[in-house]
Protein backbone atom coordinates (compact mmCIF):
# COMPACT_ATOMS: atom_id res chain seq x y z
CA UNK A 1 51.13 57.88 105.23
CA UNK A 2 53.69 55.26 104.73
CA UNK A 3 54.25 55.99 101.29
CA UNK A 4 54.65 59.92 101.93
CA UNK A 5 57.28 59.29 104.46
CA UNK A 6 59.32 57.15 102.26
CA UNK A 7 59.03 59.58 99.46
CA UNK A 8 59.85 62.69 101.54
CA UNK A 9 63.24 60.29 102.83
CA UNK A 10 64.66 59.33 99.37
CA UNK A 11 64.05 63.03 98.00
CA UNK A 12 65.81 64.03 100.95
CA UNK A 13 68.90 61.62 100.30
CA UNK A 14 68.82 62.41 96.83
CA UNK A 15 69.04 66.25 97.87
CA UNK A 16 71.65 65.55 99.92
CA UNK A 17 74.23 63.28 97.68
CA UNK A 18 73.47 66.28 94.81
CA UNK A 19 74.77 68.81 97.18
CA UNK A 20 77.68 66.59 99.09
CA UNK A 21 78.79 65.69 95.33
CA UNK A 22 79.11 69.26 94.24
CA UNK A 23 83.04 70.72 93.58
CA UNK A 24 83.63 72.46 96.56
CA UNK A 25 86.17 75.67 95.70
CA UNK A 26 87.73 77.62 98.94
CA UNK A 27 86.81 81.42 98.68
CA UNK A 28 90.09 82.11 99.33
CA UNK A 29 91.36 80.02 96.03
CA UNK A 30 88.56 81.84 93.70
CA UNK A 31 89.65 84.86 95.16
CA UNK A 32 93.45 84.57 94.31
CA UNK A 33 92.36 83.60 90.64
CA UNK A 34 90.19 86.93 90.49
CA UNK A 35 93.36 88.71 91.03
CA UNK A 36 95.95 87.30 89.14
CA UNK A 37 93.50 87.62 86.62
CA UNK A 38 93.96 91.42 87.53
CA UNK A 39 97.38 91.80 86.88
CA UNK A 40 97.28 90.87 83.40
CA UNK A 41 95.85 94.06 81.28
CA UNK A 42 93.18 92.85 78.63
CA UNK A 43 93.75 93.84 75.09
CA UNK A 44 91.78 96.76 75.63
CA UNK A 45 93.54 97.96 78.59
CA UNK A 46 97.13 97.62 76.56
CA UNK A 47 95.53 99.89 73.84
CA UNK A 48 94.82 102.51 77.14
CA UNK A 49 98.10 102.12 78.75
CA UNK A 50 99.89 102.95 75.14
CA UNK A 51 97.76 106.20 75.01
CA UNK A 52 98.52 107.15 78.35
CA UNK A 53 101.81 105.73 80.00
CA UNK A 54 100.80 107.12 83.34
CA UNK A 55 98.59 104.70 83.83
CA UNK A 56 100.86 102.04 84.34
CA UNK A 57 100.79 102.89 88.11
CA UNK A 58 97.94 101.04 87.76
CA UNK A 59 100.11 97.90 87.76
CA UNK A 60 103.29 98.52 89.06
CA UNK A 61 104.14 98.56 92.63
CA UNK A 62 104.87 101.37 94.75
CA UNK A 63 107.94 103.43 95.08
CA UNK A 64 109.20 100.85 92.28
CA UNK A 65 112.11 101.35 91.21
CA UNK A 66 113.81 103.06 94.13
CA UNK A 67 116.28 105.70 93.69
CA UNK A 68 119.51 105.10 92.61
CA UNK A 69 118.66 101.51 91.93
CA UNK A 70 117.29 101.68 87.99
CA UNK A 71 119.19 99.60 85.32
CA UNK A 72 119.03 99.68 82.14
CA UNK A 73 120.19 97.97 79.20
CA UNK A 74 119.96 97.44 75.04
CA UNK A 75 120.65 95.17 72.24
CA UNK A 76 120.35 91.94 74.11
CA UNK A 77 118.98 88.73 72.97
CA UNK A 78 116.80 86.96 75.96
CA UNK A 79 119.28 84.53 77.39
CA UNK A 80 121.89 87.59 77.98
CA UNK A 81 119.30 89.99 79.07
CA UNK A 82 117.99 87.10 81.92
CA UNK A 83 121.89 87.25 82.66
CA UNK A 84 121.69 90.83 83.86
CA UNK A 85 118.62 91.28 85.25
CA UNK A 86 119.91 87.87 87.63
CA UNK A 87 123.27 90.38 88.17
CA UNK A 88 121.55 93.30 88.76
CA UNK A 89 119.00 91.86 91.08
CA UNK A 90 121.97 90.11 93.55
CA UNK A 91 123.39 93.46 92.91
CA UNK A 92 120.78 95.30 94.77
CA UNK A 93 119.59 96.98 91.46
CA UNK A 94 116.27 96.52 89.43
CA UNK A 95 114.78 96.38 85.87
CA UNK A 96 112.05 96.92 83.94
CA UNK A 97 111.17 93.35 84.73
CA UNK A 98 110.84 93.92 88.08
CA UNK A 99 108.71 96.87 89.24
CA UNK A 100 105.33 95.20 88.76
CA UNK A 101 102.80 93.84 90.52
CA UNK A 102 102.36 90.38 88.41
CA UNK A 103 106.22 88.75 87.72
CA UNK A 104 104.66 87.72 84.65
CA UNK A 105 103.71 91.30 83.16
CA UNK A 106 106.52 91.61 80.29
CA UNK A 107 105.67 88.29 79.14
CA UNK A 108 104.71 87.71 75.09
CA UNK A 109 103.39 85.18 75.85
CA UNK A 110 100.68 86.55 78.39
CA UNK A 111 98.83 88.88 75.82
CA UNK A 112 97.63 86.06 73.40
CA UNK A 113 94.73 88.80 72.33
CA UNK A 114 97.65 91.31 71.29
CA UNK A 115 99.00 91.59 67.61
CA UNK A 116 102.98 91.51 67.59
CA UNK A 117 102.92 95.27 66.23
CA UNK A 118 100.63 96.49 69.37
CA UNK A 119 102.87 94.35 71.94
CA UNK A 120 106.09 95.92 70.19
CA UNK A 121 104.29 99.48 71.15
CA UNK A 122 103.52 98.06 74.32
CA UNK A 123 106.94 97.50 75.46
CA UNK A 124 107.84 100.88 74.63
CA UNK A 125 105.10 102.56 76.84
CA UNK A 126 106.18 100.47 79.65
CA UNK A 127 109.85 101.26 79.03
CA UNK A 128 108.78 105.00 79.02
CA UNK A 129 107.05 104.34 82.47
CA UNK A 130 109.66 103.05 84.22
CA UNK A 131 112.13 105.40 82.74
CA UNK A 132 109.80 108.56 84.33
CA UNK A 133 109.78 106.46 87.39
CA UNK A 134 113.89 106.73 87.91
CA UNK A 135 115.14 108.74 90.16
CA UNK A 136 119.04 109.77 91.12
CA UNK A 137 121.89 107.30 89.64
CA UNK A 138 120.70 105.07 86.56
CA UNK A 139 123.36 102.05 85.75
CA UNK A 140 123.44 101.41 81.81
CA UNK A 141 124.69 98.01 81.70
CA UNK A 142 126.18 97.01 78.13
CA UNK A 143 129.63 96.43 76.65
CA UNK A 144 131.74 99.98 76.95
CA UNK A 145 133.74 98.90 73.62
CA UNK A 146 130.29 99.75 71.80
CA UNK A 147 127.77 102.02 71.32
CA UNK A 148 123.94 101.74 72.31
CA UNK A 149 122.02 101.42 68.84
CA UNK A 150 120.00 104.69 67.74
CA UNK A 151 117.11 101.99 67.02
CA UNK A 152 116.63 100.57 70.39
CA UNK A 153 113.85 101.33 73.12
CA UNK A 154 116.77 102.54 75.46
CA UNK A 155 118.59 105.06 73.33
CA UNK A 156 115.31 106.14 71.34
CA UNK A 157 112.50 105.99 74.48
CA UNK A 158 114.02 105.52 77.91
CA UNK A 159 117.14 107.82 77.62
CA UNK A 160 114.90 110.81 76.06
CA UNK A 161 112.17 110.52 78.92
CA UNK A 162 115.43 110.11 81.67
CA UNK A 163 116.99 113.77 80.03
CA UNK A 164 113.30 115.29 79.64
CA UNK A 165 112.43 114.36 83.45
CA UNK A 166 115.32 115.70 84.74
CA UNK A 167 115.26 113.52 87.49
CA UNK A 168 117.84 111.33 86.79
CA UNK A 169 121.49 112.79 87.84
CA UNK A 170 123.63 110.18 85.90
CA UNK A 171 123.57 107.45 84.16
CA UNK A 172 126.58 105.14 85.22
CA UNK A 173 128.13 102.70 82.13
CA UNK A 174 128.63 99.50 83.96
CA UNK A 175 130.31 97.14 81.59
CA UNK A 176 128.58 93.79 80.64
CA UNK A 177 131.92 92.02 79.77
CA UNK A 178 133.13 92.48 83.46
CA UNK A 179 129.71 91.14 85.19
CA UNK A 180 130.71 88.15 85.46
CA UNK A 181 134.06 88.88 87.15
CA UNK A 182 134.29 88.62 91.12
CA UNK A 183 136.37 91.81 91.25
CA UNK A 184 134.72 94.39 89.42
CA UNK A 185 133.81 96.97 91.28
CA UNK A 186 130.61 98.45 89.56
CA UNK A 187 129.74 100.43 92.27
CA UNK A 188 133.04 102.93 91.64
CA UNK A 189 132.87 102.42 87.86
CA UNK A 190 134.03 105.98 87.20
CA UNK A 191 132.89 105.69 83.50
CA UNK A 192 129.71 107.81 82.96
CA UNK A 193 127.15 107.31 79.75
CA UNK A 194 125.56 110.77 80.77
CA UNK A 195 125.02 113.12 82.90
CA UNK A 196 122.60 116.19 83.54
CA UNK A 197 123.33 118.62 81.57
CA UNK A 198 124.28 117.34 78.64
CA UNK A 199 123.56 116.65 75.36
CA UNK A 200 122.24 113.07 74.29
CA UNK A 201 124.98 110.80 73.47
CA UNK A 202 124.87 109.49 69.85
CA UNK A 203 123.27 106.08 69.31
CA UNK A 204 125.33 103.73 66.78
């Protein structure tokens, strides 16, 4: 009897250290992983959301981007574009970068699964989304001593979905060399890129 009570004591203890030695993870923390898991689509979904633009709902957040608050701009290389979107956002305005529900969704670097030529379509089916989602006054920000080039995703996607919608009203040309300046007045810029109505400017 002495014997069986000492066994059942160490296998207890032994139980016990096995369990008290386990990683303990909060639910909370596994759920937050779970989700921003979510807001990343898989290869698979990318291929869906090329096929079908609508879906990008999916993963962008509501009501985003509000009216009269789209910008928009073209033939920048990264450190210039980060430059506007920095503007636009003090500015009250938003980007494509900034309607979705992970801050990390435009990233290259997040689709490691995704071939260069399938990201590349990528980006335009998410530029077509959030130029359908604009509403009111658009703000084209780039230099107004040149022209918006034929070959990019603004001139040849965005600004054909923004004049097949109909819903945008105007598209204002903020220029990029004055951005910087304390006294520009963007929001009375009086020079207009398009407007309803007409015909599609030429791209360069």
């Amino acid at each position: 009897m002495r014997f069986s009570i000492l066994s059942s004591l160490l296998l207890f203890s032994w139980q016990s250290s096995t369990v008290i030695s386990a990683p303990f993870v909060p639910k909370d923390k596994i759920d937050t992983l779970d989700v921003r898991a979510n807001l990343i689509p898989t290869p698979d979904q990318v291929n869906e959301l090329i096929a079908d633009p609508s879906k990008f709902a999916d993963w962008a957040k509501i009501g985003e981007p509000q009216i009269d608050k789209a910008i928009f701009f073209t033939g920048q290389k990264s450190q210039q574009i980060n430059q506007i979107v920095t503007w636009a956002n003090n500015a009250g305005l938003t980007s494509v970068r900034n309607i979705w529900n992970s801050a990390n969704f435009y990233q290259r670097g997040q689709y490691k699964g995704v071939d260069d030529t399938t990201f590349k379509n990528f980006q335009k089916a998410f530029s077509k989304y959030y130029a359908d989602q604009t509403k009111g006054t658009a703000w084209l920000i780039f230099p107004q001593d040149q022209t918006p080039s034929a070959s990019g995703i603004f001139w040849s996607i965005e600004l054909d979905e923004i004049i097949n919608e109909a819903k945008v009203d105007k598209i204002v040309w903020i220029d990029q060399n004055k951005i910087t300046d304390s006294n520009y007045d963007w929001m009375n810029e009086q020079k207009i890129y398009w407007q309803k109505g007409q015909d599609k400017p030429a791209g360069a």
